[in-house]
C-alpha atoms as a PDB file:
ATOM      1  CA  UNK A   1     104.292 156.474 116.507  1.00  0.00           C
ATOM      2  CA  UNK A   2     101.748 158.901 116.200  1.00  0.00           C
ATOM      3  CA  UNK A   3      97.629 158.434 116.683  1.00  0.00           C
ATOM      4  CA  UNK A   4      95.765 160.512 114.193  1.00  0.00           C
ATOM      5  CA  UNK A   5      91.703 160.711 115.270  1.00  0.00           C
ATOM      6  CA  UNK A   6      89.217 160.310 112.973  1.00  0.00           C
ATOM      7  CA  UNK A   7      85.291 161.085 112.725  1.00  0.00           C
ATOM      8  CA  UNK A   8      83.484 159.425 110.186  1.00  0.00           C
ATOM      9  CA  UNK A   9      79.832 160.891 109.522  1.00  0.00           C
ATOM     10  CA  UNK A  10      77.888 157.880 108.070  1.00  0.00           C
ATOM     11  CA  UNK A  11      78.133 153.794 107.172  1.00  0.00           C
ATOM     12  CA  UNK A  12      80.592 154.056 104.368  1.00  0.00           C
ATOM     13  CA  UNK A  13      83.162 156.897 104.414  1.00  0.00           C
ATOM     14  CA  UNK A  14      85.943 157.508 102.787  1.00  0.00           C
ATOM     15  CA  UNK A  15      88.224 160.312 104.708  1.00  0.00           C
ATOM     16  CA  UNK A  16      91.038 161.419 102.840  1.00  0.00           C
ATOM     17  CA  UNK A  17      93.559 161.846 105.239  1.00  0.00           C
ATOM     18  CA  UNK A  18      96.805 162.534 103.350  1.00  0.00           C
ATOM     19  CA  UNK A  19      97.346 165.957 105.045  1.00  0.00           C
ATOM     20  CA  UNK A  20      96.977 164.209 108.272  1.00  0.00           C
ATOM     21  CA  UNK A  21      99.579 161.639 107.624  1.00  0.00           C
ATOM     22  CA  UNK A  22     102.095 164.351 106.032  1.00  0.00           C
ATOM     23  CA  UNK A  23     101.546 165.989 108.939  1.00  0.00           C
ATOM     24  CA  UNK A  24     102.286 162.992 111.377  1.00  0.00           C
ATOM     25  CA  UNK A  25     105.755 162.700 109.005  1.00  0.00           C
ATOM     26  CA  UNK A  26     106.783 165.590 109.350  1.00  0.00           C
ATOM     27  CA  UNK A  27     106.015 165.700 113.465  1.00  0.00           C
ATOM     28  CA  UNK A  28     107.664 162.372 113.986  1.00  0.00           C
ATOM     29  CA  UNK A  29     110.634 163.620 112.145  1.00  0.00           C
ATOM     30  CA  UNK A  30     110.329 161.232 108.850  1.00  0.00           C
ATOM     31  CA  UNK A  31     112.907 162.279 106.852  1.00  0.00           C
ATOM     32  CA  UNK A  32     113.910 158.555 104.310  1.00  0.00           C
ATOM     33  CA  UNK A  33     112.343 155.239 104.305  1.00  0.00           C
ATOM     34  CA  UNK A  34     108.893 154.217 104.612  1.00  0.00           C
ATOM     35  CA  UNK A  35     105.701 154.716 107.243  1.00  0.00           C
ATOM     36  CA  UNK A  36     102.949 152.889 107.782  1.00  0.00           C
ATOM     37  CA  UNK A  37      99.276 154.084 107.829  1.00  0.00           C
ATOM     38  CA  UNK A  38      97.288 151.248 110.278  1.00  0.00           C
ATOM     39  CA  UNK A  39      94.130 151.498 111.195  1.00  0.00           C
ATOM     40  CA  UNK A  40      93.617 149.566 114.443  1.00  0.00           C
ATOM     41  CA  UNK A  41      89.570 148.264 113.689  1.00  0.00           C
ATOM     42  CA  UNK A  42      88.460 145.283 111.907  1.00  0.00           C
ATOM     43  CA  UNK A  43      85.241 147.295 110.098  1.00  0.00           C
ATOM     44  CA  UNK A  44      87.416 149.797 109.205  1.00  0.00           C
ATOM     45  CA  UNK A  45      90.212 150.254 106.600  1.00  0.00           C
ATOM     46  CA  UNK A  46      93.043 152.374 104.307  1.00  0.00           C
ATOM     47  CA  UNK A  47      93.793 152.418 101.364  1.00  0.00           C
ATOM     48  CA  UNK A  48      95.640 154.588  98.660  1.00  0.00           C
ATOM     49  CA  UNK A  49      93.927 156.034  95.383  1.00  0.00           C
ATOM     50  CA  UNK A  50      92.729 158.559  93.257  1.00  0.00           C
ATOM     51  CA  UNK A  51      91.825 161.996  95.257  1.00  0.00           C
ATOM     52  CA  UNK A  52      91.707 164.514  92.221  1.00  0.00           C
ATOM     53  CA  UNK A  53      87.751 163.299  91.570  1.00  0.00           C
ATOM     54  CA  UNK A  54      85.839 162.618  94.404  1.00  0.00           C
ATOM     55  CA  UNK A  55      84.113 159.934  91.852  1.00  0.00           C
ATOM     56  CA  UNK A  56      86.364 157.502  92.252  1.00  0.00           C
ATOM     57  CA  UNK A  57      85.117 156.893  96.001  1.00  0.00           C
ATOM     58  CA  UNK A  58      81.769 156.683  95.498  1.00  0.00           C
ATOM     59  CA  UNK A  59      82.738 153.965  92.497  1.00  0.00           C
ATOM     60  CA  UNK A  60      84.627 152.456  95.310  1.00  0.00           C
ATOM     61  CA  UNK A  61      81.914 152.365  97.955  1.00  0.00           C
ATOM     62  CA  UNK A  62      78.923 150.944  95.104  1.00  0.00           C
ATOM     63  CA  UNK A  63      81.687 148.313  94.020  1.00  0.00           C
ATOM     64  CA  UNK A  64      82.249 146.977  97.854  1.00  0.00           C
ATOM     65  CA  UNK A  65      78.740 147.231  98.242  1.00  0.00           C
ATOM     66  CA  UNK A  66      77.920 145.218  95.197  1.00  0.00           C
ATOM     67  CA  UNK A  67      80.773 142.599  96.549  1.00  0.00           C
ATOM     68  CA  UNK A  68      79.464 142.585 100.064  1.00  0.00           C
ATOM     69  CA  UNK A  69      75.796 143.190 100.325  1.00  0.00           C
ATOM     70  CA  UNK A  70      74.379 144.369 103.779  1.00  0.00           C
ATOM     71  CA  UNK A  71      71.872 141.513 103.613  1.00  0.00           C
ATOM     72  CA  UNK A  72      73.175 138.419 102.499  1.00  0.00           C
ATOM     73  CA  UNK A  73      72.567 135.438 104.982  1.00  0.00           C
ATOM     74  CA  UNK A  74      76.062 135.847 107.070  1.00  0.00           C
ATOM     75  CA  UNK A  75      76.600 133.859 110.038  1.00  0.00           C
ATOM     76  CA  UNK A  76      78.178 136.937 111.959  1.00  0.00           C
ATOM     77  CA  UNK A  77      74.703 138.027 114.594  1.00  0.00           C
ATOM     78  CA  UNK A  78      76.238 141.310 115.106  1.00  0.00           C
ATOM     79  CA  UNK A  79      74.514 142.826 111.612  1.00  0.00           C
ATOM     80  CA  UNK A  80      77.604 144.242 110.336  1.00  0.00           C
ATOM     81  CA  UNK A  81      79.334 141.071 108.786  1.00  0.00           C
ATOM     82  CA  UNK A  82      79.053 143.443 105.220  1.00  0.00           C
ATOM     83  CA  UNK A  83      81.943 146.081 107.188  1.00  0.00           C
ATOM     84  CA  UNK A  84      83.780 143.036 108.119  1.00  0.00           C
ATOM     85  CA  UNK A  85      84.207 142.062 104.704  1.00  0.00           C
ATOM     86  CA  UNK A  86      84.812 145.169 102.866  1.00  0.00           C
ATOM     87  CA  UNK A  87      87.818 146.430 105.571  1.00  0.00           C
ATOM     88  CA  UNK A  88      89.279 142.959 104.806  1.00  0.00           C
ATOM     89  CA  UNK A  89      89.145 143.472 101.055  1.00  0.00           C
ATOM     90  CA  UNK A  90      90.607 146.934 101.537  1.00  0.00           C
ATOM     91  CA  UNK A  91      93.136 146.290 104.051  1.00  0.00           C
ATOM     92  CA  UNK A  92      94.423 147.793 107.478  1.00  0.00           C
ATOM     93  CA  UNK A  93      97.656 149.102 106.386  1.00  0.00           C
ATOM     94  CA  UNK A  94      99.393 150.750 103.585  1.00  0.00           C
ATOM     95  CA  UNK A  95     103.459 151.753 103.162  1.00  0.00           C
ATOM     96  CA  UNK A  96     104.844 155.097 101.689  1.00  0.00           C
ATOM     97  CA  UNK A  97     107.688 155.896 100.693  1.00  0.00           C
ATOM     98  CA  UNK A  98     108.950 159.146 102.233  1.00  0.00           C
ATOM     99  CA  UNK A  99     111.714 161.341 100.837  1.00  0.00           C
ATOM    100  CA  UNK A 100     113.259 164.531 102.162  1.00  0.00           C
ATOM    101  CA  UNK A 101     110.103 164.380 104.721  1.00  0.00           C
ATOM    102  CA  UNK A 102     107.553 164.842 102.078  1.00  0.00           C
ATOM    103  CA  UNK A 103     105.152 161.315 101.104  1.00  0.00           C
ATOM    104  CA  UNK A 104     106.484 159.902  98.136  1.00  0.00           C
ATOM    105  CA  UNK A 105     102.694 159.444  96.357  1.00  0.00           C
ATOM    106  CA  UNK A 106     101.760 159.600  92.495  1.00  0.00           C
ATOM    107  CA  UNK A 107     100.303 162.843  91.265  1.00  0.00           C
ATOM    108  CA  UNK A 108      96.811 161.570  92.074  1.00  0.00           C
ATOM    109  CA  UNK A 109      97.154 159.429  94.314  1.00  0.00           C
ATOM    110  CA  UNK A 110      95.857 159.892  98.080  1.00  0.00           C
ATOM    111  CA  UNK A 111      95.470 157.733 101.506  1.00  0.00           C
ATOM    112  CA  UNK A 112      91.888 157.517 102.634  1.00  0.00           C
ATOM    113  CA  UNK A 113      90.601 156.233 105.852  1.00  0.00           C
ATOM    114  CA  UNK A 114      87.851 154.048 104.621  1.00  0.00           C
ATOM    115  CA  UNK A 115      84.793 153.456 106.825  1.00  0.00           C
ATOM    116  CA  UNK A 116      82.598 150.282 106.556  1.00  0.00           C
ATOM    117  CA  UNK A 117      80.519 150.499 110.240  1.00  0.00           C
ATOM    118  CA  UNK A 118      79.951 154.373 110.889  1.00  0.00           C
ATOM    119  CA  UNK A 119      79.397 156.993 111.744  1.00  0.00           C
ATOM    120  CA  UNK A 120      82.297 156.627 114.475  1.00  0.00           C
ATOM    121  CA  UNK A 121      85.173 157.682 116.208  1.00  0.00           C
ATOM    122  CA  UNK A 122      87.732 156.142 115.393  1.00  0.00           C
ATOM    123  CA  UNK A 123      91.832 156.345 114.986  1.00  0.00           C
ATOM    124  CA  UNK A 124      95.146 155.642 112.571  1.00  0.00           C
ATOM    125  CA  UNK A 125      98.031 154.973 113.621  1.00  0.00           C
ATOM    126  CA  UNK A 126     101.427 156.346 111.839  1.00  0.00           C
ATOM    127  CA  UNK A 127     104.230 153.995 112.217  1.00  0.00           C
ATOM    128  CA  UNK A 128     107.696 155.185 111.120  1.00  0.00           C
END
């Protein structure tokens, strides 16, 4: 396993980290099969999409924040009930396939580390 760190700057971010994980494959010694991208926080998520137009996130972040208002009368005290809800609709893990040590992703298609409670510190963890 390998721990990849990761800074995010404000509330919502959405790092794309797919370097960082090819990186972690090829350092771990990937070479066939599958790893898994988990982020170890529960207002904090992954996911894999579109990284050729930077659009796309920012779509991505209005959506969740349409879906999961910051104010909307949640039980949770802490004030961050909204980042709770958007890393569970995004999800704390994806799988890639890997082949020949290189990810196995579509021609636009990237893994972002997606940030619901920032800015933080925070890390991924790459699971062969």
């Amino acid at each position: 396993m390998k721990t990849l760190p990761v800074h995010t700057r404000s509330r919502t971010d959405f790092l794309d980290i797919t370097e960082n994980v090819q990186a972690a494959v090829s350092e771990l010694n990937i070479r066939e099969g599958l790893v898994t991208v988990f982020v170890p926080h529960t207002t904090a998520g992954v996911t894999s999409n579109e990284h050729a137009d930077p659009d796309v996130m920012s779509d991505l972040a209005s959506a969740l924040d349409r879906l999961a208002p910051w104010k909307a009368g949640y039980a949770h005290t802490e004030g961050n009930a909204a980042a709770h809800v958007k890393a569970s609709l995004m999800g704390s893990s994806v799988r890639v396939p890997v082949t020949r040590g290189r990810l196995r992703l579509g021609t636009w298609q990237g893994i972002f580390f997606c940030e619901f409670d920032g800015p933080r510190d925070r890390s991924v963890w790459i699971i062969p």
